[in-house]
PDB file of N, CA and C in Angstrom:
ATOM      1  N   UNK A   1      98.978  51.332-203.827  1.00  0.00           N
ATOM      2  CA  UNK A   1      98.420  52.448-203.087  1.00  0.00           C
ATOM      3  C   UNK A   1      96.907  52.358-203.110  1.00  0.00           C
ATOM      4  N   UNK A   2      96.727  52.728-202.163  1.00  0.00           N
ATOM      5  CA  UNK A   2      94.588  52.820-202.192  1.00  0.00           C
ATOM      6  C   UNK A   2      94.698  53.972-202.258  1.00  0.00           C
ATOM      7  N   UNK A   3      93.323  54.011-202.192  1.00  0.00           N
ATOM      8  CA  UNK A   3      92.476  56.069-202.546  1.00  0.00           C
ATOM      9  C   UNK A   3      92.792  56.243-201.188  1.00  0.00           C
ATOM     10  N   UNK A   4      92.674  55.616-199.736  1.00  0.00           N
ATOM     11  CA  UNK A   4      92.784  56.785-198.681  1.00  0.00           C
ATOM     12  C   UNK A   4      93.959  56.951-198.887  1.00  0.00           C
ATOM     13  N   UNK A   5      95.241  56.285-199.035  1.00  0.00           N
ATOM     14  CA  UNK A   5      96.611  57.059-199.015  1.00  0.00           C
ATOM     15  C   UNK A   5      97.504  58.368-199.834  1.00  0.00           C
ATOM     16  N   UNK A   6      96.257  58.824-201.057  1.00  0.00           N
ATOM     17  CA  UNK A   6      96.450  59.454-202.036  1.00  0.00           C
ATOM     18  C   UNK A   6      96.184  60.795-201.527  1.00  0.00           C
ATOM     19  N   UNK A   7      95.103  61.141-201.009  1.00  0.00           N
ATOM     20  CA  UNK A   7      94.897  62.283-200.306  1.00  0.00           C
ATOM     21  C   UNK A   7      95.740  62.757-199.770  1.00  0.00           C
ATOM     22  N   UNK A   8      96.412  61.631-198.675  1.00  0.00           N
ATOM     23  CA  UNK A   8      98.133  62.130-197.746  1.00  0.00           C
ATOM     24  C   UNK A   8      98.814  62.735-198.046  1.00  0.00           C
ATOM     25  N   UNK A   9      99.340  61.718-199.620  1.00  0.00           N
ATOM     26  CA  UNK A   9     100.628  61.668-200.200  1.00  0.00           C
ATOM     27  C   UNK A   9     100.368  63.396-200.645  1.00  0.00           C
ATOM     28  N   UNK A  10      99.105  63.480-201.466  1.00  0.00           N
ATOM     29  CA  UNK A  10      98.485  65.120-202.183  1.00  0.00           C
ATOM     30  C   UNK A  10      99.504  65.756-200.816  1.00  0.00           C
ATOM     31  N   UNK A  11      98.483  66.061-199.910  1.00  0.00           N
ATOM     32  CA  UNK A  11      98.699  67.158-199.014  1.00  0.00           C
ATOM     33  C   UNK A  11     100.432  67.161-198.789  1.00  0.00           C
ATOM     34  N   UNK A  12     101.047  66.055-198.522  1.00  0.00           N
ATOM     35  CA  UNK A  12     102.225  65.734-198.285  1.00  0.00           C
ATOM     36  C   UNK A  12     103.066  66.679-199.489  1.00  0.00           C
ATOM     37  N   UNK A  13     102.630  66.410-200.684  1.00  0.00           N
ATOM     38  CA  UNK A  13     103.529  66.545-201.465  1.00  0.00           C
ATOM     39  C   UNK A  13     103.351  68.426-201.747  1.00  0.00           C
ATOM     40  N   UNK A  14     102.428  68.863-201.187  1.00  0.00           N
ATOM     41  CA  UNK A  14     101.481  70.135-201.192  1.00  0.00           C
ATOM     42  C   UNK A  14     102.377  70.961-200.297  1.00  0.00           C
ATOM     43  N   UNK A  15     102.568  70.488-199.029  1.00  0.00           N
ATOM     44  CA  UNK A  15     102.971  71.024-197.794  1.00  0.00           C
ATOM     45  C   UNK A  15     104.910  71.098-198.271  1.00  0.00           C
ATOM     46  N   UNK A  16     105.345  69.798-199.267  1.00  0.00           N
ATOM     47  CA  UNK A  16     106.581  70.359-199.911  1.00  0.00           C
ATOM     48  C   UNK A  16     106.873  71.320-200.997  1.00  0.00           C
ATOM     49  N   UNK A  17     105.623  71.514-201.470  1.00  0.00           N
ATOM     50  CA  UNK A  17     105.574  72.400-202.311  1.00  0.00           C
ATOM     51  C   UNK A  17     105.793  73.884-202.068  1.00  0.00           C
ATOM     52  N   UNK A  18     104.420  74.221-200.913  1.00  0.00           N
ATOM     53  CA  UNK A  18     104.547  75.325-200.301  1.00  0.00           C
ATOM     54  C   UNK A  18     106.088  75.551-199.721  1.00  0.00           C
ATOM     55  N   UNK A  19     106.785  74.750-198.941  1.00  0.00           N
ATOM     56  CA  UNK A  19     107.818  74.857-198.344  1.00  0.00           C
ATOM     57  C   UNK A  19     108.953  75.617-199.289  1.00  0.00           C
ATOM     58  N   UNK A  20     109.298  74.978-200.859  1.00  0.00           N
ATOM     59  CA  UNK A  20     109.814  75.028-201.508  1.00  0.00           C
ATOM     60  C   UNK A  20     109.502  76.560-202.258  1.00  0.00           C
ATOM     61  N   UNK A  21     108.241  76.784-202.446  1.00  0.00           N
ATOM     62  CA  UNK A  21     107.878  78.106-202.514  1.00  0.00           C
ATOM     63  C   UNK A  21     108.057  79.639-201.667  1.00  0.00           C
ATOM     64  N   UNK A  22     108.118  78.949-200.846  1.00  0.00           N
ATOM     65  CA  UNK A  22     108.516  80.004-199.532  1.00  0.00           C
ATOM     66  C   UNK A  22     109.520  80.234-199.626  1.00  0.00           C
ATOM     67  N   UNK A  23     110.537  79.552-199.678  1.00  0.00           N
ATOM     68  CA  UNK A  23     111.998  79.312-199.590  1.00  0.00           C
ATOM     69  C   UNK A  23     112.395  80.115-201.081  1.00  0.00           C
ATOM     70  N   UNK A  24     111.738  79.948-202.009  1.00  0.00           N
ATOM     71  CA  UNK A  24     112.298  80.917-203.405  1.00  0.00           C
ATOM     72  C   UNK A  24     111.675  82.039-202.985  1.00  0.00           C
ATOM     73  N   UNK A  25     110.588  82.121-202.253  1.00  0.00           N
ATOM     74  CA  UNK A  25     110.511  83.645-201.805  1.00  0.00           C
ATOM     75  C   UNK A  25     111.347  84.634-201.104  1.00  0.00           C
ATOM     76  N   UNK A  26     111.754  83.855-200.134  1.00  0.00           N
ATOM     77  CA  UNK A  26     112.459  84.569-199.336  1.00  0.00           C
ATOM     78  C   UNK A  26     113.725  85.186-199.737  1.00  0.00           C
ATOM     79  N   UNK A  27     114.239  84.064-200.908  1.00  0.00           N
ATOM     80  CA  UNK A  27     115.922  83.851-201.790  1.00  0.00           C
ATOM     81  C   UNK A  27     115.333  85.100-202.609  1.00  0.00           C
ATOM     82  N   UNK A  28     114.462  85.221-202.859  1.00  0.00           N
ATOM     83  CA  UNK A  28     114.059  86.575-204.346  1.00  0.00           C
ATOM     84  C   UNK A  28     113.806  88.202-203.318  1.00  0.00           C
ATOM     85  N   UNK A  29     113.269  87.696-202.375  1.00  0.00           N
ATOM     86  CA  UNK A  29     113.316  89.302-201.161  1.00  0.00           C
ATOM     87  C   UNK A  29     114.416  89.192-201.205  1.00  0.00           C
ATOM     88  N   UNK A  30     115.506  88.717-200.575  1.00  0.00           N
ATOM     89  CA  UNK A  30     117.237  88.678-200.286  1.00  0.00           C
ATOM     90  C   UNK A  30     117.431  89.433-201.397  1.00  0.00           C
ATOM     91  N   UNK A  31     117.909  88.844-202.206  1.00  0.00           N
ATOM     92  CA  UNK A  31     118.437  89.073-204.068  1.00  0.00           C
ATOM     93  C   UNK A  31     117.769  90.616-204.052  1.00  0.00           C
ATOM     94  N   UNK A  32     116.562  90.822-204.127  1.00  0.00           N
ATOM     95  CA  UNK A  32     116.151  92.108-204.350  1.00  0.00           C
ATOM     96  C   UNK A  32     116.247  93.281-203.222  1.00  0.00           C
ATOM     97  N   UNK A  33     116.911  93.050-202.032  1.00  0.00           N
ATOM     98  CA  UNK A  33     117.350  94.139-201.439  1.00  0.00           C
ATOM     99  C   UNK A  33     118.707  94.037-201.509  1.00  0.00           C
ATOM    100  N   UNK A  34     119.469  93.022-201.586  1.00  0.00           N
ATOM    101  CA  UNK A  34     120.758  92.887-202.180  1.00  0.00           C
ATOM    102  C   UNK A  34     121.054  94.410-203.135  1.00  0.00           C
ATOM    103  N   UNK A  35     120.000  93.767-204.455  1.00  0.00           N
ATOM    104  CA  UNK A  35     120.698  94.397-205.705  1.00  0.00           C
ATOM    105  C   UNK A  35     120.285  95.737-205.025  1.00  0.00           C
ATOM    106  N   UNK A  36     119.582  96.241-204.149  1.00  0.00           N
ATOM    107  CA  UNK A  36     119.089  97.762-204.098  1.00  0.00           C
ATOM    108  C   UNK A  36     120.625  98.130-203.427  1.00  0.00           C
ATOM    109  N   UNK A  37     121.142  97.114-202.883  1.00  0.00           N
ATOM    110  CA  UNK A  37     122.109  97.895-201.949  1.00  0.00           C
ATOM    111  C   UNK A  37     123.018  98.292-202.717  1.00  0.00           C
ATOM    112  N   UNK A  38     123.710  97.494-203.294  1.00  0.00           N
ATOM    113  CA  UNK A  38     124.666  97.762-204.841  1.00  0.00           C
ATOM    114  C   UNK A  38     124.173  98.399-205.978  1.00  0.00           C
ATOM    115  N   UNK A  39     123.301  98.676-205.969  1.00  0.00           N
ATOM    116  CA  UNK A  39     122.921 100.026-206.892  1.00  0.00           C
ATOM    117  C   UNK A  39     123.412 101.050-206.428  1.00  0.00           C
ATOM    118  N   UNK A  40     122.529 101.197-204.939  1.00  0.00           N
ATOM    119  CA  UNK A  40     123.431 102.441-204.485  1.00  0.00           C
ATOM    120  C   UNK A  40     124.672 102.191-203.897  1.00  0.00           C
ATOM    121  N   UNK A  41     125.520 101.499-203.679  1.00  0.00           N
ATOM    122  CA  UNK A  41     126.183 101.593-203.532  1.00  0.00           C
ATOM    123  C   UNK A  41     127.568 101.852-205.080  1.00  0.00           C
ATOM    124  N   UNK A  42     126.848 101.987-205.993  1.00  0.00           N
ATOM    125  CA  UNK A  42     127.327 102.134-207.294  1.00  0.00           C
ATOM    126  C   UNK A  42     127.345 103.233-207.770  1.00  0.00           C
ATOM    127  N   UNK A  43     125.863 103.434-207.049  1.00  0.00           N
ATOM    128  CA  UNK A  43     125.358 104.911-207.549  1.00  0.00           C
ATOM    129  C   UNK A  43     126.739 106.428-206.567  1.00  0.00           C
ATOM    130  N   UNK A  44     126.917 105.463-205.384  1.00  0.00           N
ATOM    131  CA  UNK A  44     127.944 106.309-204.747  1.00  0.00           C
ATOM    132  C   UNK A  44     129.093 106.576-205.183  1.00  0.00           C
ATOM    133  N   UNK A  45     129.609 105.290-205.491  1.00  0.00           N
ATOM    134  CA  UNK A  45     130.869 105.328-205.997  1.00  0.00           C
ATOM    135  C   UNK A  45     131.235 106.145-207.385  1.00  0.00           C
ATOM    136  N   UNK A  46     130.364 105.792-208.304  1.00  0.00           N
ATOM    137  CA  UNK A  46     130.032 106.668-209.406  1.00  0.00           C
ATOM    138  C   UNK A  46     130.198 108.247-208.765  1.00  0.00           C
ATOM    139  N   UNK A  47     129.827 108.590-208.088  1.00  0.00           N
ATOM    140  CA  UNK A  47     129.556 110.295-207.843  1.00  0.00           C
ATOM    141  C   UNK A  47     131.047 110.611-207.399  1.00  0.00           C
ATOM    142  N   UNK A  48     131.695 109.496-206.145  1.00  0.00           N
ATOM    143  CA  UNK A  48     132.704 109.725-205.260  1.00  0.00           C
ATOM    144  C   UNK A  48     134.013 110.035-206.937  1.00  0.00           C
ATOM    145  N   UNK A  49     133.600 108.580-208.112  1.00  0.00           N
ATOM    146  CA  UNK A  49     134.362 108.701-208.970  1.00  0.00           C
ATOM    147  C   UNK A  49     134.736 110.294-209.772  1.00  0.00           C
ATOM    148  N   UNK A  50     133.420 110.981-209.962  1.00  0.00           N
ATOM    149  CA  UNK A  50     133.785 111.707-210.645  1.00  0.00           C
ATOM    150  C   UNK A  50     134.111 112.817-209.641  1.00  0.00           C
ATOM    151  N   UNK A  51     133.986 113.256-208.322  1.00  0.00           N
ATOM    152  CA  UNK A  51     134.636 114.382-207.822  1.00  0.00           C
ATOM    153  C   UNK A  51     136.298 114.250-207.796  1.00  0.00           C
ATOM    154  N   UNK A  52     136.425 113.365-207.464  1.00  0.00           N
ATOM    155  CA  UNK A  52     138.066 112.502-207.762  1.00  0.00           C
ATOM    156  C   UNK A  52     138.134 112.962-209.448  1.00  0.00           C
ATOM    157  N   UNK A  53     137.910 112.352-210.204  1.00  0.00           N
ATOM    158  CA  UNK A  53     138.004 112.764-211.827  1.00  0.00           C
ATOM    159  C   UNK A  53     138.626 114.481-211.650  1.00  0.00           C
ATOM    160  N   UNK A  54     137.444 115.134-211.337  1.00  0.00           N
ATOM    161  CA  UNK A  54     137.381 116.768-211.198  1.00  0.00           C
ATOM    162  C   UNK A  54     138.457 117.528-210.664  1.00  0.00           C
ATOM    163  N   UNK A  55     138.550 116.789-209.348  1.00  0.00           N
ATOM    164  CA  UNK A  55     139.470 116.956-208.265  1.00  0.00           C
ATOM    165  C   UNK A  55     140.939 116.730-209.209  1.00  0.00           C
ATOM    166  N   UNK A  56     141.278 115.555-209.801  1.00  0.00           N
ATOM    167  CA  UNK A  56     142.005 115.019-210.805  1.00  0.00           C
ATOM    168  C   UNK A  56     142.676 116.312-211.809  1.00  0.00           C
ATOM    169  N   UNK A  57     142.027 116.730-212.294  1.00  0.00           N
ATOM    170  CA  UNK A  57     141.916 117.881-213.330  1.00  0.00           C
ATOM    171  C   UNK A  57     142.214 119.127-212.942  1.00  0.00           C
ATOM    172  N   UNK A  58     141.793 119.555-211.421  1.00  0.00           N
ATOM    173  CA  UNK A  58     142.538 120.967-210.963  1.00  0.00           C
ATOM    174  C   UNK A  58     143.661 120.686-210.719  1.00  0.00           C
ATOM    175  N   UNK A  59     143.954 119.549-209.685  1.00  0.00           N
ATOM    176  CA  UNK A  59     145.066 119.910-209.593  1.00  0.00           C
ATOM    177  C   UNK A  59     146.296 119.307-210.650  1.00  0.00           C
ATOM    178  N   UNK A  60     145.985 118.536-212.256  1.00  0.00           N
ATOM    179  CA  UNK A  60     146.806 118.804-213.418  1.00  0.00           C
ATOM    180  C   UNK A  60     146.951 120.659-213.718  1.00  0.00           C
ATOM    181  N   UNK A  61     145.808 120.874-213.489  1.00  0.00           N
ATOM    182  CA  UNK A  61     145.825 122.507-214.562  1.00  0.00           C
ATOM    183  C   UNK A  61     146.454 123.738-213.081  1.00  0.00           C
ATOM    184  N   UNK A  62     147.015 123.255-211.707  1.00  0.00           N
ATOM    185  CA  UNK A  62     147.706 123.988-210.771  1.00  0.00           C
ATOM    186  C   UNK A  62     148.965 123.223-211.543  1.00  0.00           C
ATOM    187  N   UNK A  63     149.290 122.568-211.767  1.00  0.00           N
ATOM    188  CA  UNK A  63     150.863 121.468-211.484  1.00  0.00           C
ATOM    189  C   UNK A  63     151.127 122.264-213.000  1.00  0.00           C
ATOM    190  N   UNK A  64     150.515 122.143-214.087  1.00  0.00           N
ATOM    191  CA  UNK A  64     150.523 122.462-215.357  1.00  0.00           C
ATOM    192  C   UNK A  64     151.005 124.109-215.259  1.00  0.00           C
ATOM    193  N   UNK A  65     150.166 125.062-214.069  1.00  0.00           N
ATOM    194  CA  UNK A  65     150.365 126.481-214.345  1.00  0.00           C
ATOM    195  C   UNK A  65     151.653 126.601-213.664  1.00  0.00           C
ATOM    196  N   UNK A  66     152.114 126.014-212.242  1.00  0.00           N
ATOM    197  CA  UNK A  66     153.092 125.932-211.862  1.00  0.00           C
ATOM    198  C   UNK A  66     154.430 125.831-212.796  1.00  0.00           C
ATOM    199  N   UNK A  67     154.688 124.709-213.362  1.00  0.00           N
ATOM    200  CA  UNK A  67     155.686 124.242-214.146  1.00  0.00           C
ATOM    201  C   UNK A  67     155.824 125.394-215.713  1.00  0.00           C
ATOM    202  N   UNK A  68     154.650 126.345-215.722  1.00  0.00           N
ATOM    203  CA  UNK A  68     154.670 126.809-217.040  1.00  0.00           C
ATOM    204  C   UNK A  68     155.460 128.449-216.194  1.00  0.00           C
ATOM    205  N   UNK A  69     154.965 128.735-214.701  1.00  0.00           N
ATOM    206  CA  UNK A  69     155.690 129.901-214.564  1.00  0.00           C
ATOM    207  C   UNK A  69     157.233 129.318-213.942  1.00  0.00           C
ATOM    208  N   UNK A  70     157.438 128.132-213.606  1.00  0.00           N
ATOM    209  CA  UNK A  70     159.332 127.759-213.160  1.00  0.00           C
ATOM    210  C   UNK A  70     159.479 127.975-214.516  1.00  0.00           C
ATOM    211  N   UNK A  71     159.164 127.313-215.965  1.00  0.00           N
ATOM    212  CA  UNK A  71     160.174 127.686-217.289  1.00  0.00           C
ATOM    213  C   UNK A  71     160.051 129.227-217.430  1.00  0.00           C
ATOM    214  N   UNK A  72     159.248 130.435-217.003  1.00  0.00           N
ATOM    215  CA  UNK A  72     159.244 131.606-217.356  1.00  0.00           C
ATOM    216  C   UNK A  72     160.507 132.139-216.120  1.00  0.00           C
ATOM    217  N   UNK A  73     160.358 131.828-215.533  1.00  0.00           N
ATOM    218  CA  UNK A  73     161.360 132.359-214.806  1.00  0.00           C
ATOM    219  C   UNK A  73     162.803 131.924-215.228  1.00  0.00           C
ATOM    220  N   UNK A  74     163.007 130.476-215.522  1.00  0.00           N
ATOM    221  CA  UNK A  74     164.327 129.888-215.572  1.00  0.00           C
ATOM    222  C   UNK A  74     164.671 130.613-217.058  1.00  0.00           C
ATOM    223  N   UNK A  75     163.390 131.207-217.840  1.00  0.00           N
ATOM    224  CA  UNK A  75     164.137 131.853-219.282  1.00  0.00           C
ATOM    225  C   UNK A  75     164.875 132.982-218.911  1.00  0.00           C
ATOM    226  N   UNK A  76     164.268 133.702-217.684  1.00  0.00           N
ATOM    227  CA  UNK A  76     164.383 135.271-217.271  1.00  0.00           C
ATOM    228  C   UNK A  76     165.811 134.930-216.982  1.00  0.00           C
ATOM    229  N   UNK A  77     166.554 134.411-216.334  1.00  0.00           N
ATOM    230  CA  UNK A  77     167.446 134.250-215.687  1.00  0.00           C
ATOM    231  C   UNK A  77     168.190 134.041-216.298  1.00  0.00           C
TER     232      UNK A  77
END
């Protein structure tokens, strides 16, 4: 190699560099609106989970009051 071809190869290897840099940039913006989306979308499900949970629980303690007045009656009888 001579000295003028070194300069080239520099910029050459410069211009793959940048390229390669860009390219993890863009992969790390992606990734980071990604994870925003699945946060919230976690963050939803989480909330949707516990009205379901709640929801869950009235209607045990209707099914629970139900079944406690059929045995009051079936004693009456």
């Amino acid at each position: 190699m001579t000295k003028k071809t070194t300069p080239a190869l520099i910029d050459q290897e410069l211009g793959q560099l940048e390229e390669k840099v860009s390219s993890l940039l863009d992969i790390i913006n992606r990734l980071m609106k990604e994870n925003q989306s699945l946060r919230a979308q976690q963050e939803t499900q989480a909330t949707e989970r516990a009205g379901l949970l709640e929801r869950h629980d009235e209607v045990r303690n209707r099914v629970d009051a139900i079944v406690t007045r059929l045995k009051s009656l079936e004693t009456n009888i």
